[in-house]
N, C-alpha and C. Protein backbone atom coordinates (compact mmCIF):
# COMPACT_ATOMS: atom_id res chain seq x y z
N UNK A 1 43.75 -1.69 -54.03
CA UNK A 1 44.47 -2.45 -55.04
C UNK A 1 45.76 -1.71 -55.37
N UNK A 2 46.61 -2.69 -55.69
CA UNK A 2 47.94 -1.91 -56.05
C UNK A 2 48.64 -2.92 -57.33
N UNK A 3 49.48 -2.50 -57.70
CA UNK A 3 50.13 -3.30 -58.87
C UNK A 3 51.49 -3.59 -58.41
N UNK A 4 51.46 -4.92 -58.71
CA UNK A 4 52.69 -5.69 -58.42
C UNK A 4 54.12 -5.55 -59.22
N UNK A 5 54.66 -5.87 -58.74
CA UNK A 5 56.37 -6.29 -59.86
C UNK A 5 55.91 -6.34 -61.32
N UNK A 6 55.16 -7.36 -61.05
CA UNK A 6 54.94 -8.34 -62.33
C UNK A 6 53.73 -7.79 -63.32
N UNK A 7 52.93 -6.91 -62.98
CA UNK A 7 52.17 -5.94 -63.86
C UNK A 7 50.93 -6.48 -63.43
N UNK A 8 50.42 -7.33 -63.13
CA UNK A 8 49.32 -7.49 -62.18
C UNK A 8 48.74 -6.74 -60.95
N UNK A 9 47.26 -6.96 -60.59
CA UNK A 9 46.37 -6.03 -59.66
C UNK A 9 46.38 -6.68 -58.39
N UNK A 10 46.59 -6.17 -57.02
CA UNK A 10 46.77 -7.13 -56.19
C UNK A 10 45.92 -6.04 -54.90
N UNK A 11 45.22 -7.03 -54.26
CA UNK A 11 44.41 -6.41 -52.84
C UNK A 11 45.20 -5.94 -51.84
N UNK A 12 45.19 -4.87 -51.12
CA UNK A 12 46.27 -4.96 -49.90
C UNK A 12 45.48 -5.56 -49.18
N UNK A 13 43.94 -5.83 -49.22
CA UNK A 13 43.93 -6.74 -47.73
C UNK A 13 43.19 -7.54 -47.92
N UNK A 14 43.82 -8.78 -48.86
CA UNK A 14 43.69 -10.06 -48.69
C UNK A 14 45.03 -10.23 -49.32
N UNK A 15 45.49 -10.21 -50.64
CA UNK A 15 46.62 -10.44 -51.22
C UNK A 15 46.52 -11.24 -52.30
N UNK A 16 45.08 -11.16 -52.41
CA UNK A 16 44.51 -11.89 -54.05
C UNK A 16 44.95 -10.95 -55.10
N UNK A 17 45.58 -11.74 -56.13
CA UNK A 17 45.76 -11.13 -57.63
C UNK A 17 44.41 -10.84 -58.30
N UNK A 18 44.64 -10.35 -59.55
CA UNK A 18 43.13 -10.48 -60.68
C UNK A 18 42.97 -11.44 -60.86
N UNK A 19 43.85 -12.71 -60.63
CA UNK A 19 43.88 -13.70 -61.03
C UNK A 19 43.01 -14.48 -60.11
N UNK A 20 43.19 -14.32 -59.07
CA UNK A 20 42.60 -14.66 -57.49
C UNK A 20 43.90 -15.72 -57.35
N UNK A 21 45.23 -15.08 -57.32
CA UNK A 21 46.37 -16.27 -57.11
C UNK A 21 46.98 -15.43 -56.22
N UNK A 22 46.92 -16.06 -55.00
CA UNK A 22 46.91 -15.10 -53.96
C UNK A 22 48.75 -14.68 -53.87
N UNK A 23 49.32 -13.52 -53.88
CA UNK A 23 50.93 -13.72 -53.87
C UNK A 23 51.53 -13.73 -52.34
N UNK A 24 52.33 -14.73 -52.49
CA UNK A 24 52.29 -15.10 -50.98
C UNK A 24 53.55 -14.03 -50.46
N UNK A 25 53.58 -13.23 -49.34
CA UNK A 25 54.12 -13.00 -48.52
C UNK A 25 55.39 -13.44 -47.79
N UNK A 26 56.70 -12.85 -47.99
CA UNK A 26 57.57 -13.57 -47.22
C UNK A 26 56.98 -14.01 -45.98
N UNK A 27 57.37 -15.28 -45.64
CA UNK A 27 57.28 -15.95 -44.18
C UNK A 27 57.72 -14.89 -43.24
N UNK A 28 58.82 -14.09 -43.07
CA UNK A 28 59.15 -13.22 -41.69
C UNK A 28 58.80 -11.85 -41.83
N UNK A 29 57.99 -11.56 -42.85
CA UNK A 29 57.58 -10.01 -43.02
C UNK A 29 56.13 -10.05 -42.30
N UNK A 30 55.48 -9.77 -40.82
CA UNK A 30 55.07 -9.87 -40.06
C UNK A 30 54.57 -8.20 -39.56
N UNK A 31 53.38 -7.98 -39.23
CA UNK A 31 53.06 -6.96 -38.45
C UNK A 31 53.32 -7.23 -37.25
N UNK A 32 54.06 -5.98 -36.70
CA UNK A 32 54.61 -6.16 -35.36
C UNK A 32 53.53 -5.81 -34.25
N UNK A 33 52.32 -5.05 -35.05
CA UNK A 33 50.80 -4.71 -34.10
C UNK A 33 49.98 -5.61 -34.18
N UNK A 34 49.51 -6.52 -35.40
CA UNK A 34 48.44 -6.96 -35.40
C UNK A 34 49.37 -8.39 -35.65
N UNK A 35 50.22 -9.01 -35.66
CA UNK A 35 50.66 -10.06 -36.08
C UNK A 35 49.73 -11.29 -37.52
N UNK A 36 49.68 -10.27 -37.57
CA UNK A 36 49.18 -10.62 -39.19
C UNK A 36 50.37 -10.65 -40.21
N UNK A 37 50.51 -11.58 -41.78
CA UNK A 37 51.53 -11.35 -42.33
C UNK A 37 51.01 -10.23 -43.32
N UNK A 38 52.29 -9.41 -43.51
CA UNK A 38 52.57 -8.14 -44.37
C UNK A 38 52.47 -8.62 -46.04
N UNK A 39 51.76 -8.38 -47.17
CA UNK A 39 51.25 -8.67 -48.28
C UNK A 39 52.42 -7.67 -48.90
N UNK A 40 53.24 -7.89 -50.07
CA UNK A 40 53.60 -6.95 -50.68
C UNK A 40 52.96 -6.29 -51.84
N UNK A 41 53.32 -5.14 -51.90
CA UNK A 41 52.83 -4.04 -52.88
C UNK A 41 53.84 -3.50 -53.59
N UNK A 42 53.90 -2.17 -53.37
CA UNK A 42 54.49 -0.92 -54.47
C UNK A 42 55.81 -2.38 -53.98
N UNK A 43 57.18 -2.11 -55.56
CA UNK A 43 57.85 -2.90 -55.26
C UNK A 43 59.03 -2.20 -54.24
N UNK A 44 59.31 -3.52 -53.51
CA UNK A 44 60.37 -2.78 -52.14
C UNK A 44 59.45 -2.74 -51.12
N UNK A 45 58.21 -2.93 -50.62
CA UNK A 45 57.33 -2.52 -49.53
C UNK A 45 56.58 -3.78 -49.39
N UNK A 46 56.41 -3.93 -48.01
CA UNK A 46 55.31 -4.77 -47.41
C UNK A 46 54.20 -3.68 -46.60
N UNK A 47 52.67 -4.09 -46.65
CA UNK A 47 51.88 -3.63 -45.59
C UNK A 47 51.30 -4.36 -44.98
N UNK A 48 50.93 -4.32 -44.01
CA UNK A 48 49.63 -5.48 -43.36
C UNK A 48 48.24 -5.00 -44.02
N UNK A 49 48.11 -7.05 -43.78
CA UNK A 49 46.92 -6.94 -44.34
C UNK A 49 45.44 -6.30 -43.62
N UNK A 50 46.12 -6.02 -42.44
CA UNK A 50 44.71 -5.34 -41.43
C UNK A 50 44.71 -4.10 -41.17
N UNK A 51 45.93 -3.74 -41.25
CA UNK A 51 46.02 -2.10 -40.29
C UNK A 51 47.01 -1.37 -41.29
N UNK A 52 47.13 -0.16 -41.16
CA UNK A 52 48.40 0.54 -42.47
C UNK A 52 49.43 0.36 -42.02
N UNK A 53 50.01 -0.55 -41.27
CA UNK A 53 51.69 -0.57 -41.10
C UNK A 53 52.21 -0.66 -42.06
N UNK A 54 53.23 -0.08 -42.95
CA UNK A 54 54.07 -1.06 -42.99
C UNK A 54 55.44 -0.70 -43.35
N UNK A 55 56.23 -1.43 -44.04
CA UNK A 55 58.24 -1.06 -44.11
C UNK A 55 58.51 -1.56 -45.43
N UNK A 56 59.59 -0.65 -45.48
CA UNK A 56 60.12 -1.61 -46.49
C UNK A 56 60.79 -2.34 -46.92
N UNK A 57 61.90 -3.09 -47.75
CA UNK A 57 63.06 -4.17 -47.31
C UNK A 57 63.63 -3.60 -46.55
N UNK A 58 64.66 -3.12 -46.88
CA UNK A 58 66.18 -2.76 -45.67
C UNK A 58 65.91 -2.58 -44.42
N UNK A 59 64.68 -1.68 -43.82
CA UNK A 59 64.55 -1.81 -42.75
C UNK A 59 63.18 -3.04 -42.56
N UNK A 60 63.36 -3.62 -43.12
CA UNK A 60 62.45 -4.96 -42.82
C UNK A 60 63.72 -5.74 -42.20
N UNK A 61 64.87 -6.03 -43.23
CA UNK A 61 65.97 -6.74 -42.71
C UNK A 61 67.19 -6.27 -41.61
N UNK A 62 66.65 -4.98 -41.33
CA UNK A 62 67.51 -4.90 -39.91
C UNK A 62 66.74 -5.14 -38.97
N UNK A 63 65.04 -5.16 -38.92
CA UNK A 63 64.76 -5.12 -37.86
C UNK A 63 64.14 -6.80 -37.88
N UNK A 64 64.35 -7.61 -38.84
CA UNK A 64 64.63 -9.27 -38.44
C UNK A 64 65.99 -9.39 -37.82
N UNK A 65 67.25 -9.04 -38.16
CA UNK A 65 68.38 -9.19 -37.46
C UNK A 65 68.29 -8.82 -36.53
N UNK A 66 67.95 -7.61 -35.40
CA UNK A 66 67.58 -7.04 -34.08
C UNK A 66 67.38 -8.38 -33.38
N UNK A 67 65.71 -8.84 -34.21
CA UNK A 67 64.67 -9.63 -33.68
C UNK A 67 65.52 -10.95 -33.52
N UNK A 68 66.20 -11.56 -34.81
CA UNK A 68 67.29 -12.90 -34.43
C UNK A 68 67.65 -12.70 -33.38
N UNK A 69 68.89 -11.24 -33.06
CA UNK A 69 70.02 -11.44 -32.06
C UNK A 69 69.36 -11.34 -30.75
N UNK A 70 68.29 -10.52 -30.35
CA UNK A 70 67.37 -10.48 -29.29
C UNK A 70 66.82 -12.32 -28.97
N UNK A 71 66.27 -12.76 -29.37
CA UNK A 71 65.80 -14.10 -29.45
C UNK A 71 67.00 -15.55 -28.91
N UNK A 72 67.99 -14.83 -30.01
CA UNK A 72 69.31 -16.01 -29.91
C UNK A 72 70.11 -15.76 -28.17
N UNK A 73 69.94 -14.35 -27.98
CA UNK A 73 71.06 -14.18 -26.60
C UNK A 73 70.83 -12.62 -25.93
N UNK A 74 69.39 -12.70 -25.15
CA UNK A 74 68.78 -11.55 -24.77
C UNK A 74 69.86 -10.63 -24.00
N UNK A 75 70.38 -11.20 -23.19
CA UNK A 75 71.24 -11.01 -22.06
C UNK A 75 72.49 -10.18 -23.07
N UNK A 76 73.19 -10.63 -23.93
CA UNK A 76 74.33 -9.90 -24.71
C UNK A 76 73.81 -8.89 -26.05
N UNK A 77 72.18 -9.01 -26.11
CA UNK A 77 71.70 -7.93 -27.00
C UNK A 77 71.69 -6.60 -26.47
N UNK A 78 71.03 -7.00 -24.94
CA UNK A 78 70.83 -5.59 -23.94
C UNK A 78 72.48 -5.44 -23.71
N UNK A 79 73.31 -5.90 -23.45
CA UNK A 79 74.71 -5.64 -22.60
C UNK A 79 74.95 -4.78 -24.30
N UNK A 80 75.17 -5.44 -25.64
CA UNK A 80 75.26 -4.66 -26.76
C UNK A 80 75.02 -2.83 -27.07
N UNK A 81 73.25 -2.80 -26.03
CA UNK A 81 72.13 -1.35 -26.65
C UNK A 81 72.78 -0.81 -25.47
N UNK A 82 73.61 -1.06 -24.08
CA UNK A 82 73.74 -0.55 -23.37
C UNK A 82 75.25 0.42 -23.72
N UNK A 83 75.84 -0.85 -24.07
CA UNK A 83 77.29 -0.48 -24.33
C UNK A 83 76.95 1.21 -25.68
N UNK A 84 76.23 0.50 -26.41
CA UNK A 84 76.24 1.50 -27.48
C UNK A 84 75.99 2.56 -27.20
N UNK A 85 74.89 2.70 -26.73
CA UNK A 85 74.05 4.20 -25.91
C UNK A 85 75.06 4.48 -25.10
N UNK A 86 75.50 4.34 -24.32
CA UNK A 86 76.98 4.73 -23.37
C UNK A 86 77.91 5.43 -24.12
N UNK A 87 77.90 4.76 -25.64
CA UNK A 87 79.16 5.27 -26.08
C UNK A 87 78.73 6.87 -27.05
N UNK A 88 77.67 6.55 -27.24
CA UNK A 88 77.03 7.71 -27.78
C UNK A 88 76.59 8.77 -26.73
N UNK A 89 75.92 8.64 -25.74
CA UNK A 89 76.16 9.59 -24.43
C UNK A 89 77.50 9.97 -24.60
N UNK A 90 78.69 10.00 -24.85
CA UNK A 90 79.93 10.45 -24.20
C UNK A 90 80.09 11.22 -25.52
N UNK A 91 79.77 11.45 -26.50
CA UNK A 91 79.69 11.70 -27.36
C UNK A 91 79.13 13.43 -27.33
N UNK A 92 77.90 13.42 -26.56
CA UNK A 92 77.12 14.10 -26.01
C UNK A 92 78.23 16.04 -25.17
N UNK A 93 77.79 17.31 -25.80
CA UNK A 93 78.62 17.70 -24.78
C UNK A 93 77.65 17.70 -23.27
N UNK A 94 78.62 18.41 -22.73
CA UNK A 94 78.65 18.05 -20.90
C UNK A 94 77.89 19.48 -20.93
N UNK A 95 76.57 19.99 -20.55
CA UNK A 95 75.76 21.27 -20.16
C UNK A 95 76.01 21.51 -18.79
N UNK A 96 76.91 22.51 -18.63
CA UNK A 96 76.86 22.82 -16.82
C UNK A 96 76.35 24.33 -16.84
């Protein structure tokens, strides 16, 4: 059990209140292992409801944007991680 925003008792694994009003889960906050949806808790944090994953906003919302731009145009996400890593390699000194 953990306590919500709102001063209420909440299950991490079901997501029933004291109330038994279950608090629903953003739609895209998702375990990326068990594809189960992520229940929120402490405020700022999601966990799954099956396994201890979990994140918290900000990197919840970069790694939905990843997941958009991957989805929308696979081909210019990889040409993107390639370009980047390239540019960070050069970055790198030269060990001879």
């Amino acid at each position: 059990m953990s306590q919500t925003a709102g001063g209420s008792w909440q299950c991490w694994t079901c997501g029933n209140t004291q109330l038994r009003a279950r608090t629903p889960a953003a739609a895209e906050v998702e375990c990326p292992h068990c594809r189960l949806p992520a229940v929120p808790g402490t405020p700022g944090w999601y966990r799954c409801s099956s396994c201890r994953w979990e994140i918290d906003e900000a990197s919840q919302q970069v790694y939905a944007d990843l997941v958009a731009r991957l989805d929308a145009d696979p081909d210019g996400f990889f040409a993107d991680v390639q370009a980047r890593t390239a540019r960070l390699r050069a970055l790198e000194p030269a060990w001879t």
